[in-house]
N, C-alpha and C. Protein backbone atom coordinates (compact mmCIF):
# COMPACT_ATOMS: atom_id res chain seq x y z
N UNK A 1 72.05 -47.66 14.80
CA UNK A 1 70.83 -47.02 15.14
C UNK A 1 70.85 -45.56 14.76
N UNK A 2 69.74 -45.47 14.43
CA UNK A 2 69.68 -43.99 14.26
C UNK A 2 69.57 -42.93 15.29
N UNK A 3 70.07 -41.78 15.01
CA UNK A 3 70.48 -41.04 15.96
C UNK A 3 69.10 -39.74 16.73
N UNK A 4 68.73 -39.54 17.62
CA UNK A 4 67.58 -38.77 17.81
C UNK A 4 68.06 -37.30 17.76
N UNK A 5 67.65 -36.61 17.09
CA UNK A 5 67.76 -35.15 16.91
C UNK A 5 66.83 -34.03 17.58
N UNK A 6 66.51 -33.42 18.41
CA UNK A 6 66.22 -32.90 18.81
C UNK A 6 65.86 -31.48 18.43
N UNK A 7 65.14 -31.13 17.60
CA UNK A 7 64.91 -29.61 17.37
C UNK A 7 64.45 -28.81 18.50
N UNK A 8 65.48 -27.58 18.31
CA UNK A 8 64.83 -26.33 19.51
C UNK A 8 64.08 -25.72 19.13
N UNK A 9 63.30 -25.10 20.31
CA UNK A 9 62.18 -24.29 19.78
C UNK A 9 62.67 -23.20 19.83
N UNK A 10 62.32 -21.80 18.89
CA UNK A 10 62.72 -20.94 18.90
C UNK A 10 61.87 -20.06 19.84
N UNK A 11 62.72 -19.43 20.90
CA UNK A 11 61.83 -18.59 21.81
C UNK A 11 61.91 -17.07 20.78
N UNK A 12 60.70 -16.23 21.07
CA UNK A 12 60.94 -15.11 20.77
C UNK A 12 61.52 -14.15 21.84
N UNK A 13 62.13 -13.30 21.89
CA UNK A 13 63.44 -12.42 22.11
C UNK A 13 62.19 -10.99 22.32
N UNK A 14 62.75 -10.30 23.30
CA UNK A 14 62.19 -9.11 23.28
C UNK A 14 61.85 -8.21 21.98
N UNK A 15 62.89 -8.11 21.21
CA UNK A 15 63.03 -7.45 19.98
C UNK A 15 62.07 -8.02 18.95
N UNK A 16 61.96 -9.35 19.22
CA UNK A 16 60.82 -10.05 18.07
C UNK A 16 59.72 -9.89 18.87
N UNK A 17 59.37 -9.39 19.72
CA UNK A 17 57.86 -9.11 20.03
C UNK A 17 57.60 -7.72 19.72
N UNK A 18 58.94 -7.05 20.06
CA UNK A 18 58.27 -5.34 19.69
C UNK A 18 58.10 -5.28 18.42
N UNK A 19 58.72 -6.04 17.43
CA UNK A 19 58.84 -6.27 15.55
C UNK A 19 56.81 -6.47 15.54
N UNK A 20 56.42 -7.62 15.99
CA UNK A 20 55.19 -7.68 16.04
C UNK A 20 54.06 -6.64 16.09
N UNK A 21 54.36 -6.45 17.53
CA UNK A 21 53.51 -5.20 18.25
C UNK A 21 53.75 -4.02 17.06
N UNK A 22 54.90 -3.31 16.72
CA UNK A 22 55.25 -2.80 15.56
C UNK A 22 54.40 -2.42 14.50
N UNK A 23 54.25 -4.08 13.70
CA UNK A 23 53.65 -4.45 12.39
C UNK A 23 52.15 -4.19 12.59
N UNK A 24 51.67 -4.86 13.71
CA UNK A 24 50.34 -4.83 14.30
C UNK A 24 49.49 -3.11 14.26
N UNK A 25 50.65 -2.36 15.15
CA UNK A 25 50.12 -1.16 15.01
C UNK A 25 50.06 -0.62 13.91
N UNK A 26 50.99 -0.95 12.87
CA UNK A 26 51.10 -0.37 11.54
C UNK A 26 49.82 -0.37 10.77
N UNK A 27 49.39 -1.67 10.94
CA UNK A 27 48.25 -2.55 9.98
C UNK A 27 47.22 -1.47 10.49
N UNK A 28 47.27 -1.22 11.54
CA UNK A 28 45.94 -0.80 11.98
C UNK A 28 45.40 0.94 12.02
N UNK A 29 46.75 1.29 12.01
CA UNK A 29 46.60 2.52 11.75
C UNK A 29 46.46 2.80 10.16
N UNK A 30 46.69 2.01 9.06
CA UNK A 30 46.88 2.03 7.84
C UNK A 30 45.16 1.98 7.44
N UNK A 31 44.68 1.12 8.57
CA UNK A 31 43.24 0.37 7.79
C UNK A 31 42.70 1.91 8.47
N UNK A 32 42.62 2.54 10.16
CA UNK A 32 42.59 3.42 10.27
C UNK A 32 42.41 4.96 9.53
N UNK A 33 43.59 4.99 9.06
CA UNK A 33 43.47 6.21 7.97
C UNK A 33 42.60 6.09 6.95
N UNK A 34 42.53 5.08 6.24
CA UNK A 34 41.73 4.79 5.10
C UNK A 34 40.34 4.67 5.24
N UNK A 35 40.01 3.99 6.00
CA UNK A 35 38.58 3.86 6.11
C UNK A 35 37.57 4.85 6.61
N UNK A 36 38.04 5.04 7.75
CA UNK A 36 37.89 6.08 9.04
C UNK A 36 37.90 7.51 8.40
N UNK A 37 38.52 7.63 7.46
CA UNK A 37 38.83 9.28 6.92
C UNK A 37 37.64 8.83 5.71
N UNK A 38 37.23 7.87 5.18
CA UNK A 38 36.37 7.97 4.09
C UNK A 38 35.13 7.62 4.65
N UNK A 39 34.92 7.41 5.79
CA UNK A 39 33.40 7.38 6.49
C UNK A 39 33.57 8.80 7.06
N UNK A 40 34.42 9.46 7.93
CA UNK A 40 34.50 10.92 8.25
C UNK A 40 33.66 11.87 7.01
N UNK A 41 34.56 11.38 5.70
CA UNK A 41 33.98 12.49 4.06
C UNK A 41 32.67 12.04 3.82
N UNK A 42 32.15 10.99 3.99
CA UNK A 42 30.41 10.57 3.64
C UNK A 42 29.80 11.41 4.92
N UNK A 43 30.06 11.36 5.83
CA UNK A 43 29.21 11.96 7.23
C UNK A 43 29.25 13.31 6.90
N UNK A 44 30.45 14.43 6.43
CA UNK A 44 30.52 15.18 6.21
C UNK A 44 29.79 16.11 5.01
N UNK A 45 29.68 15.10 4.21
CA UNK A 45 28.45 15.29 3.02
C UNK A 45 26.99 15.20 3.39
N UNK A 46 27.13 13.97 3.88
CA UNK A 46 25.72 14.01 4.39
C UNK A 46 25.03 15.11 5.14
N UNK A 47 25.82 15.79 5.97
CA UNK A 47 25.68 16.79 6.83
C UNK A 47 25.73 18.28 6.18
N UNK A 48 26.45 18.40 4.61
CA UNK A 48 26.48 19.55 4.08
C UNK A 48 24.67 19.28 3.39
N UNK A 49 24.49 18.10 3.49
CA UNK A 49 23.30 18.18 2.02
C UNK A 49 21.49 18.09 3.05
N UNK A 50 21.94 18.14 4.71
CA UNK A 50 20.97 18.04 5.25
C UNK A 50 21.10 19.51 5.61
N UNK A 51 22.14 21.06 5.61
CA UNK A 51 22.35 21.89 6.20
C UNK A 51 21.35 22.54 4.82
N UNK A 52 21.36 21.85 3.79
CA UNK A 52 21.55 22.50 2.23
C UNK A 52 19.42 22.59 1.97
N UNK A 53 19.22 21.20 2.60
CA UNK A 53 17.83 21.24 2.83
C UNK A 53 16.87 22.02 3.83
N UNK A 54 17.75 22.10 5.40
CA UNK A 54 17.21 22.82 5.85
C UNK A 54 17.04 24.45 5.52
N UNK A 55 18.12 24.87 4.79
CA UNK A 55 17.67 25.94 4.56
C UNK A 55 17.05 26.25 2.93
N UNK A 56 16.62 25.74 2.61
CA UNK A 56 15.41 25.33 2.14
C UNK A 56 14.49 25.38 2.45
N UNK A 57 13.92 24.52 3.25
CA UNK A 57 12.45 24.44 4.31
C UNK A 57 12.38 25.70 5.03
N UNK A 58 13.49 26.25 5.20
CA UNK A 58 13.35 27.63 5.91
C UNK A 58 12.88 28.74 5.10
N UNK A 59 13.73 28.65 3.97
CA UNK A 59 13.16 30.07 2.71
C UNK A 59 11.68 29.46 2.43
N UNK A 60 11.46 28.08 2.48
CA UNK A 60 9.77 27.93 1.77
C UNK A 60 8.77 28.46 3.07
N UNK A 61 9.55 27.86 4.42
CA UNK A 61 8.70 28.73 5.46
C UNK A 61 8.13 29.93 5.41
N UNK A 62 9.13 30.93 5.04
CA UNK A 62 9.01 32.21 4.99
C UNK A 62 8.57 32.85 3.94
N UNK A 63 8.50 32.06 2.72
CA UNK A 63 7.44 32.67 1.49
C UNK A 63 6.14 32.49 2.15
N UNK A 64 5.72 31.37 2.90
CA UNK A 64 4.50 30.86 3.14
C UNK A 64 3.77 31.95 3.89
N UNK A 65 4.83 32.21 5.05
CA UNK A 65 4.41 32.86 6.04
C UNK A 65 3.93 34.53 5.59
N UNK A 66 4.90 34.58 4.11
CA UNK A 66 4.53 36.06 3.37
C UNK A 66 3.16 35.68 2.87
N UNK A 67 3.06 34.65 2.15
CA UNK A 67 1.68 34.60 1.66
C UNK A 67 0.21 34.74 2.61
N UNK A 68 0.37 34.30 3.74
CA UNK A 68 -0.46 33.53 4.50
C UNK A 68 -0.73 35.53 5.42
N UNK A 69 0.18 36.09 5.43
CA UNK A 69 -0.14 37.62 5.96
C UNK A 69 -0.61 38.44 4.92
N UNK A 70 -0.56 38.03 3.44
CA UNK A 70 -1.13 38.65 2.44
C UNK A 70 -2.37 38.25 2.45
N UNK A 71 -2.70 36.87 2.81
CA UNK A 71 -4.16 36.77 2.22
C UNK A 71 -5.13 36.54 3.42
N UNK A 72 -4.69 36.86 4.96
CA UNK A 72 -5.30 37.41 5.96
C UNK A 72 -5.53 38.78 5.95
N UNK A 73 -4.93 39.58 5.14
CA UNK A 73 -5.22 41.30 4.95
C UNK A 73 -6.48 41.35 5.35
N UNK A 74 -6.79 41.99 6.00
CA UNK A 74 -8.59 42.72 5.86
C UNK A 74 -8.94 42.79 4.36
N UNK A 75 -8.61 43.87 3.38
CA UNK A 75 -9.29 44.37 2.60
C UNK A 75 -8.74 43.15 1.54
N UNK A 76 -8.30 42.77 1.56
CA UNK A 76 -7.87 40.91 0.55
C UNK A 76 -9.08 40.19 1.09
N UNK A 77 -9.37 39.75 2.11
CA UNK A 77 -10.60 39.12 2.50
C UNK A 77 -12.19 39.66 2.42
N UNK A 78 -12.04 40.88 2.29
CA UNK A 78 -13.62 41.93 1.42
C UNK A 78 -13.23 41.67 0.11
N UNK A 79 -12.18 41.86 -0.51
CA UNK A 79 -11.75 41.99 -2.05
C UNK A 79 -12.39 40.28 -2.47
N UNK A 80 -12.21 39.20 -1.87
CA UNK A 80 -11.98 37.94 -2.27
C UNK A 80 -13.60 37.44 -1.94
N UNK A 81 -14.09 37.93 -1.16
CA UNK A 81 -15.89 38.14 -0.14
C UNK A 81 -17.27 38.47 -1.17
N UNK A 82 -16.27 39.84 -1.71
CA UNK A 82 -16.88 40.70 -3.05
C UNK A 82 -17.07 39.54 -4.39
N UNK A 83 -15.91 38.95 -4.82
CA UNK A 83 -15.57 38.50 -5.63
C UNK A 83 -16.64 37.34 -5.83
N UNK A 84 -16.75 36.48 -4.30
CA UNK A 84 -18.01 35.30 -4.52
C UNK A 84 -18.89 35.54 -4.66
N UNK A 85 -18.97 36.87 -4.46
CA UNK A 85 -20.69 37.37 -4.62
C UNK A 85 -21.16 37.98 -3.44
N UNK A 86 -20.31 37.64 -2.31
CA UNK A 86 -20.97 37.81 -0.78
C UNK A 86 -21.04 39.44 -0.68
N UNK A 87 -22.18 39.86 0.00
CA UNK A 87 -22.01 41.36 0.39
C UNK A 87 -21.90 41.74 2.22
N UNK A 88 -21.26 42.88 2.12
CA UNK A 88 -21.22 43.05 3.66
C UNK A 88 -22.56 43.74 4.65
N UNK A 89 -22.99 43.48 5.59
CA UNK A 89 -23.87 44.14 6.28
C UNK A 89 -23.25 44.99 7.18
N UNK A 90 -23.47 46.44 6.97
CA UNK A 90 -23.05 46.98 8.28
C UNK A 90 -23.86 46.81 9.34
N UNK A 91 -24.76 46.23 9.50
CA UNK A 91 -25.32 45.94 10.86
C UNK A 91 -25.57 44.65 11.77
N UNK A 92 -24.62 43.96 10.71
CA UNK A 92 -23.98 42.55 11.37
C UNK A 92 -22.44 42.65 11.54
N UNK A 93 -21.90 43.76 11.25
CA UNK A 93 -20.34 43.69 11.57
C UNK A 93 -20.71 44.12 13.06
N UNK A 94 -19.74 43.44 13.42
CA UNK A 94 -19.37 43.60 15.37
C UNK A 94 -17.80 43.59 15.16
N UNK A 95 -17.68 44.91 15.89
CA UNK A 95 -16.12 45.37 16.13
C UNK A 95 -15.47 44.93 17.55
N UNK A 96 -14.46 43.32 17.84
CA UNK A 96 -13.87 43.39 19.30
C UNK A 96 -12.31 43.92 19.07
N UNK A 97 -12.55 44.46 20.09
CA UNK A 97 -10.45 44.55 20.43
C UNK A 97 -9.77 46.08 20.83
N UNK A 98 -10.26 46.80 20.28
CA UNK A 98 -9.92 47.97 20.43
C UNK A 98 -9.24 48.21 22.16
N UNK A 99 -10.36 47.98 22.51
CA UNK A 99 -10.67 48.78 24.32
C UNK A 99 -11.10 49.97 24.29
N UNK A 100 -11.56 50.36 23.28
CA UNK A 100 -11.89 51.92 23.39
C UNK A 100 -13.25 52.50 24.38
């Protein structure tokens, strides 16, 4: 008759679990560095090229805001009044604000 053989199971050993735990952390800090640091550099761009626009919108603000006090001038608005043809009445101008 043939003989029954019995295979053992191999238990793992303290040392073969920390080998694991080990490898495990390795993997993960590896995928970690790599990925994580190259989504960090896209966010970081993204953020230089939205700093890059806002100040942008800011210098166009402030031409605007130059223009927009140039062509409220008083004598820009007679100059531009003149120009359509319109004439002024001095006895329809009404002066408020002073307090005088």
């Amino acid at each position: 008759m043939a003989k029954l053989v019995k295979k053992k199971r191999r238990k793992l050993s303290g040392a073969g679990i920390c080998l694991i735990v080990f490898l495990v952390s390795l993997v993960l800090s590896v995928y970690a560095n790599l990925f994580i640091r190259s989504d960090n550099a896209a966010l970081m761009i993204r953020i230089q090229q939205l700093d890059a626009q806002c100040t942008s919108l800011q210098n166009d603000n402030a031409n605007l805001e130059i223009q927009i006090n140039t062509l409220k001038n008083k004598s820009n608005v007679y100059t531009l009044a003149q120009e359509a043809g319109m004439q002024q009445i001095e006895s329809n101008v009404i002066n408020i604000g002073s307090g005088e």
